[in-house]
N, C-alpha and C. Protein backbone atom coordinates (compact mmCIF):
# COMPACT_ATOMS: atom_id res chain seq x y z
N UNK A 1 112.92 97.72 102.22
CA UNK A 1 112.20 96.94 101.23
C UNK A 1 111.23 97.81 100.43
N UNK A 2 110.62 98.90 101.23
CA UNK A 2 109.74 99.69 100.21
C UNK A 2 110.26 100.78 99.47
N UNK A 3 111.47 100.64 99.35
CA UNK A 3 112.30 101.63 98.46
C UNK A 3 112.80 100.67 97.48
N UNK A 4 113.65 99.53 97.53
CA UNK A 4 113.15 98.35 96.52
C UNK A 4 111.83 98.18 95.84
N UNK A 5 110.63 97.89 96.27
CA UNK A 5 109.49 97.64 96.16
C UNK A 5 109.27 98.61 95.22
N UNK A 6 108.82 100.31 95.61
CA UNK A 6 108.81 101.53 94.87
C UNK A 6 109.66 101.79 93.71
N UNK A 7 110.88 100.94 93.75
CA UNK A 7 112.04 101.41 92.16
C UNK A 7 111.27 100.03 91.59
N UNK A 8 111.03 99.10 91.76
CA UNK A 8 110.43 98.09 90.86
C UNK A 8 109.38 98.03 90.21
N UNK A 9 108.29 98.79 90.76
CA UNK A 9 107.05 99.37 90.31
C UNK A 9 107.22 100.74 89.35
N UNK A 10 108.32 101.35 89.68
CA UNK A 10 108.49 102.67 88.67
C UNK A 10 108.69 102.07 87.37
N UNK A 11 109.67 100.90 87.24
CA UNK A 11 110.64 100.61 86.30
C UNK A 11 109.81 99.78 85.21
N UNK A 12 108.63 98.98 85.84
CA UNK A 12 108.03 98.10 85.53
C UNK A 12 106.86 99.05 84.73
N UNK A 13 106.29 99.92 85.28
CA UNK A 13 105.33 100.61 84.93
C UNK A 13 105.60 102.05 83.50
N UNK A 14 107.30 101.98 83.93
CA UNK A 14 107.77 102.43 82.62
C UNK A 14 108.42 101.98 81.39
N UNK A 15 108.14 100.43 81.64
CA UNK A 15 108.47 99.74 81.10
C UNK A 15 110.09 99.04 80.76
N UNK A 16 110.87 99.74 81.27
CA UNK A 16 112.47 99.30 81.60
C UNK A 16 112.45 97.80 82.05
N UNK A 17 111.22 97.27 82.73
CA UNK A 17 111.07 96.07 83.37
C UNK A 17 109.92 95.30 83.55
N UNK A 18 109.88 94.20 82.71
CA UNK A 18 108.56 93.30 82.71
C UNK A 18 108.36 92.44 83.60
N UNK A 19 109.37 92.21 84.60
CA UNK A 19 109.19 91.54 85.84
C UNK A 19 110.15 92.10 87.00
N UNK A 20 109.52 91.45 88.12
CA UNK A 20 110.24 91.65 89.48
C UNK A 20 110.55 90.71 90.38
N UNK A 21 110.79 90.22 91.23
CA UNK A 21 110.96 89.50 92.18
C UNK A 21 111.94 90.05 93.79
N UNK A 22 110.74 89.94 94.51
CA UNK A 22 110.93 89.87 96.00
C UNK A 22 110.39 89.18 96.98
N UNK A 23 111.83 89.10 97.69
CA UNK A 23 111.80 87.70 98.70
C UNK A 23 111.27 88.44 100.17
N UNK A 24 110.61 87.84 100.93
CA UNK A 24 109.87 88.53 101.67
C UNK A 24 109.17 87.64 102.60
N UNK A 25 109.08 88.08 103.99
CA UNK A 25 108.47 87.26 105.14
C UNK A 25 107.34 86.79 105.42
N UNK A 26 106.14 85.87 105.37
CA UNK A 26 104.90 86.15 105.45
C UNK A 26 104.58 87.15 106.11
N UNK A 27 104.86 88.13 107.26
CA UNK A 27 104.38 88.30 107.81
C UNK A 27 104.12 90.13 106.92
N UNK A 28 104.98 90.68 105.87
CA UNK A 28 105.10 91.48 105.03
C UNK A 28 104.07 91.30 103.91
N UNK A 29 103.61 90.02 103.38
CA UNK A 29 103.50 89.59 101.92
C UNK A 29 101.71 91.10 101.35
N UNK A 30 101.26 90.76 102.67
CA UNK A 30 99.76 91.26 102.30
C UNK A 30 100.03 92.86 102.11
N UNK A 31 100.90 93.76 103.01
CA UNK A 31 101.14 95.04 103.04
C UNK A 31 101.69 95.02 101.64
N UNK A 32 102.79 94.91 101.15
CA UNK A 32 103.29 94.70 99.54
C UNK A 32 102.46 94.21 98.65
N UNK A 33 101.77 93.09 98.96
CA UNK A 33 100.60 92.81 97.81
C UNK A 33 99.69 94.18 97.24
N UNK A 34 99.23 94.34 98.43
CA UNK A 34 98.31 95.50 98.32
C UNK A 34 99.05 96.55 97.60
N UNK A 35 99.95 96.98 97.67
CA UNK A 35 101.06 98.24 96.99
C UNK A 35 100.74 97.91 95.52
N UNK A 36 101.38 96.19 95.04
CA UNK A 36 101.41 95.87 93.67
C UNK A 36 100.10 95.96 92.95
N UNK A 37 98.77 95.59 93.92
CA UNK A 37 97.76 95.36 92.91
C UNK A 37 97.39 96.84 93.48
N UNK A 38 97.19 97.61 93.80
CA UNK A 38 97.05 99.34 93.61
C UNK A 38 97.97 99.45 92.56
N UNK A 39 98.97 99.25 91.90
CA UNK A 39 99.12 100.26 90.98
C UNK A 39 99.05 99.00 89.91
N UNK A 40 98.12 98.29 89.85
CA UNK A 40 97.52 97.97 88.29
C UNK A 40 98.65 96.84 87.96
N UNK A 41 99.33 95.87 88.72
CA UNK A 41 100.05 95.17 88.51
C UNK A 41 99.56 93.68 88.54
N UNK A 42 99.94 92.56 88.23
CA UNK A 42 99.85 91.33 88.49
C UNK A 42 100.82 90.14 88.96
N UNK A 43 100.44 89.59 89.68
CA UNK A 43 101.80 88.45 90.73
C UNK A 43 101.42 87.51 91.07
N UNK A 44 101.82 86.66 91.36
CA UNK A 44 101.91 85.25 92.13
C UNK A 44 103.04 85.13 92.89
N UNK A 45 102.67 83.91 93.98
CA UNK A 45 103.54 83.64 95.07
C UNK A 45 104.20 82.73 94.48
N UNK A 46 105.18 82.24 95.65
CA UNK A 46 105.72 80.87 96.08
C UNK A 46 106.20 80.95 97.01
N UNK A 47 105.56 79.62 98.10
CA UNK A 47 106.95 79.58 99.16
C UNK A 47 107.65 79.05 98.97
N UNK A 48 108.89 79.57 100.29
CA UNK A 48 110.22 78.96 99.93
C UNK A 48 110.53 78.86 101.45
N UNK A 49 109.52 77.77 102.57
CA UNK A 49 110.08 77.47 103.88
C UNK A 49 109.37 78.44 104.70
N UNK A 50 109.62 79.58 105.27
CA UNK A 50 108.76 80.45 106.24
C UNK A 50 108.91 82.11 105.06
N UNK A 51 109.65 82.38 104.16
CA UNK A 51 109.45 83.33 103.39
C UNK A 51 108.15 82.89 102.00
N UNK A 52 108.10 84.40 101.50
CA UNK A 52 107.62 84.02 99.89
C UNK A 52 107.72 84.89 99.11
N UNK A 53 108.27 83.86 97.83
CA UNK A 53 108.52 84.92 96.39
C UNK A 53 107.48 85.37 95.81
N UNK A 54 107.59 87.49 95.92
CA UNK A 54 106.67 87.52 95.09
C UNK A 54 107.24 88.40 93.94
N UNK A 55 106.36 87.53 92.83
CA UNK A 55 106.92 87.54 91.31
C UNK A 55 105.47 88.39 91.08
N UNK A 56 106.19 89.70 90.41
CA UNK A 56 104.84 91.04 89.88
C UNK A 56 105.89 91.55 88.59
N UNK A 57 104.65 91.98 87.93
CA UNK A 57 104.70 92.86 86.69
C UNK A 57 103.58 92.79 85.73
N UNK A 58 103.89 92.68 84.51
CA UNK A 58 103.58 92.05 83.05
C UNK A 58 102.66 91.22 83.49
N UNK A 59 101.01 91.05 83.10
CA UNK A 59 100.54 90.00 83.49
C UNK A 59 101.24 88.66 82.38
N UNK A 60 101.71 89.07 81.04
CA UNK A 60 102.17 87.84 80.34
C UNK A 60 103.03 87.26 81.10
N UNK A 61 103.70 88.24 81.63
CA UNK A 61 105.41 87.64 82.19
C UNK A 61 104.87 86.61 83.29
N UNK A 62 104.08 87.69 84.51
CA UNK A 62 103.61 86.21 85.44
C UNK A 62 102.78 85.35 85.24
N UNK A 63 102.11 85.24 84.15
CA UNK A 63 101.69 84.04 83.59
C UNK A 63 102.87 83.24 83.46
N UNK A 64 103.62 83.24 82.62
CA UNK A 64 104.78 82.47 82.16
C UNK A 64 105.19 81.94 83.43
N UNK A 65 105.95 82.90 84.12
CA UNK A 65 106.40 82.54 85.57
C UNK A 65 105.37 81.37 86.61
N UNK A 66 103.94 81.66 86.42
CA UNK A 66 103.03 80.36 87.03
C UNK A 66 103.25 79.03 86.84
N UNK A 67 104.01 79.49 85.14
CA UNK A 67 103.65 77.54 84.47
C UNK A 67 104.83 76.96 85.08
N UNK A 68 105.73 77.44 85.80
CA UNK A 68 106.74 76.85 86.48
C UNK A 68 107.30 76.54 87.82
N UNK A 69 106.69 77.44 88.44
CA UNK A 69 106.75 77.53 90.00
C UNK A 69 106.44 76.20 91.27
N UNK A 70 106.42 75.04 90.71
CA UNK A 70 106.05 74.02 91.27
C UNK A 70 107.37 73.35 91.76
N UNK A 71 108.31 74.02 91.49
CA UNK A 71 109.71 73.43 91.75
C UNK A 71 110.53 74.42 92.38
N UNK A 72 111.49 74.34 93.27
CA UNK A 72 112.17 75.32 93.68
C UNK A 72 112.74 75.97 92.96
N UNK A 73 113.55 77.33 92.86
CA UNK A 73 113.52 77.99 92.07
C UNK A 73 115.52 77.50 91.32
N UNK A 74 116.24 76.88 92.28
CA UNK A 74 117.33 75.99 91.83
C UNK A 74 117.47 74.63 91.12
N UNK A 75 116.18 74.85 91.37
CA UNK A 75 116.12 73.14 90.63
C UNK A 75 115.25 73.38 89.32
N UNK A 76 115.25 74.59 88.55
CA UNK A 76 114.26 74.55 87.03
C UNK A 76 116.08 74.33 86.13
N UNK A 77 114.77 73.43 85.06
CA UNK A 77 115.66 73.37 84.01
C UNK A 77 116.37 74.61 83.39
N UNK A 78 117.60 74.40 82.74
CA UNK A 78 118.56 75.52 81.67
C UNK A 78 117.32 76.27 80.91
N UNK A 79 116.66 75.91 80.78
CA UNK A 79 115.38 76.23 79.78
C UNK A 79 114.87 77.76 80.54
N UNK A 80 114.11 76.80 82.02
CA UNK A 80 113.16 77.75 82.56
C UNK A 80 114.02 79.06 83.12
N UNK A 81 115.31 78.23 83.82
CA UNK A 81 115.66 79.37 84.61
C UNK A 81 116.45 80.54 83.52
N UNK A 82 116.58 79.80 82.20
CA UNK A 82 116.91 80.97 80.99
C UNK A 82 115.91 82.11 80.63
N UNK A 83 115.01 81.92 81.04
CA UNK A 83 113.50 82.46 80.85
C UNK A 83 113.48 83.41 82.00
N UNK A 84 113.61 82.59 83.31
CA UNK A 84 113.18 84.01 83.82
C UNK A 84 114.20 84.97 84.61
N UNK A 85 115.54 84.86 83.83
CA UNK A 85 116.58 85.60 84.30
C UNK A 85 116.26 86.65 83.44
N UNK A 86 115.82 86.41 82.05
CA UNK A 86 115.50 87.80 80.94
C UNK A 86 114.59 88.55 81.42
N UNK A 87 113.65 87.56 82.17
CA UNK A 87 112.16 88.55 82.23
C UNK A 87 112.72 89.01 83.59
N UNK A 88 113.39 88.45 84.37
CA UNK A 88 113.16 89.70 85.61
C UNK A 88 114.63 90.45 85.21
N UNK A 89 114.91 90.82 84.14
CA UNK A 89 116.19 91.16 83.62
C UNK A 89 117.64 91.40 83.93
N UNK A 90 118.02 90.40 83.94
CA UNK A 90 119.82 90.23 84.53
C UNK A 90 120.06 90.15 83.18
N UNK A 91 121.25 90.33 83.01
CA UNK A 91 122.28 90.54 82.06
C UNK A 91 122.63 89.48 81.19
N UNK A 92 122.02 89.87 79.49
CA UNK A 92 121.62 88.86 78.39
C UNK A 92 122.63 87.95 78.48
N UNK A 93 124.04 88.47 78.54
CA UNK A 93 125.00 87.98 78.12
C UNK A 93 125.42 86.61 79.20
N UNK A 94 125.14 87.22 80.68
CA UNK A 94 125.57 86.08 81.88
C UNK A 94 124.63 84.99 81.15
N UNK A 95 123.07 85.54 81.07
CA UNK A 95 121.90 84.28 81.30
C UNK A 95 122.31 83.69 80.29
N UNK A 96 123.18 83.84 78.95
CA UNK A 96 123.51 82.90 77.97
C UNK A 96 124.77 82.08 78.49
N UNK A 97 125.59 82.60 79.07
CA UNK A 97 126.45 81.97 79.58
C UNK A 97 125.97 81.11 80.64
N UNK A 98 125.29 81.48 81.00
CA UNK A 98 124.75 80.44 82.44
C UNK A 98 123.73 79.30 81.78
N UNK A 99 123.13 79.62 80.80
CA UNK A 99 122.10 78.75 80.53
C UNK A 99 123.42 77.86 79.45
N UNK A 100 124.50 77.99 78.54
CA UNK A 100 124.98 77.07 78.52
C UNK A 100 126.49 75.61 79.08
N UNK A 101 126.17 76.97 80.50
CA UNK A 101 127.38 75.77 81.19
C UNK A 101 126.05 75.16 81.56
N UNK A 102 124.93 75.35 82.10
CA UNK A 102 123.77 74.58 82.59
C UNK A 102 123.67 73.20 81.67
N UNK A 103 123.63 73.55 80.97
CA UNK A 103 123.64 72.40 79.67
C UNK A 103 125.10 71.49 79.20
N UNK A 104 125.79 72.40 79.96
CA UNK A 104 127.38 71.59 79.65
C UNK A 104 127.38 71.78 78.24
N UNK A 105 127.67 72.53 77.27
CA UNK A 105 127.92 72.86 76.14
C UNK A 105 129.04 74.07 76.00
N UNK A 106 129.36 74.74 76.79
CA UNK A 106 130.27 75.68 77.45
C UNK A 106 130.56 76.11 78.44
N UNK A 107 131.30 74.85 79.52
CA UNK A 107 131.87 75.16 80.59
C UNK A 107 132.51 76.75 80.53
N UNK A 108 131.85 77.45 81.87
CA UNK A 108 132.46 78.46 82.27
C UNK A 108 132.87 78.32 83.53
N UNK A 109 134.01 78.67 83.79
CA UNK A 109 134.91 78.87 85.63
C UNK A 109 133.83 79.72 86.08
């Protein structure tokens, strides 16, 4: 995880990447916290049952990411979850495809 952790903070800090996300045990969250806010980063949680997502980068980006987090992360609208497939950056082309079978406007198999 801290070789994950370490390429996400490089990437982010060189800007290749305005967000991150890692899934992670409570019993991890504070050792990694501490990593992110040492190198000048910003995050918020969520749980998800006995783990928690933590979402770091961009303070804009995890702003954005706050105004939504009240819902599991399968259950946000075509909208939200179009949003933050860009910002933690997967591939323009899937998240358009995904955000419009989401919507049923172009079923994809």
């Amino acid at each position: 995880m801290d070789n994950v952790l370490n390429t996400y903070i490089y990437e982010i800090k060189k800007g290749t990447k305005p967000l991150a996300l890692i899934t992670v045990s409570q019993e991890r969250v504070d050792r990694l916290l501490d990593k992110i806010t040492k190198n000048g980063l910003e995050y918020t949680l969520q749980n998800i049952g006995n783990k928690r997502n933590i979402f770091f980068g961009n303070q804009e980006c995890v702003e954005v990411v706050k105004t939504f987090l009240d819902v599991n992360l399968s259950n946000l609208s075509a909208d939200k979850d179009f949003i933050l497939g860009i910002l933690l950056g997967y591939n323009r082309v899937q998240q358009c495809r995904r955000y419009l079978n989401k919507l049923n406007l172009h079923p994809i198999g």
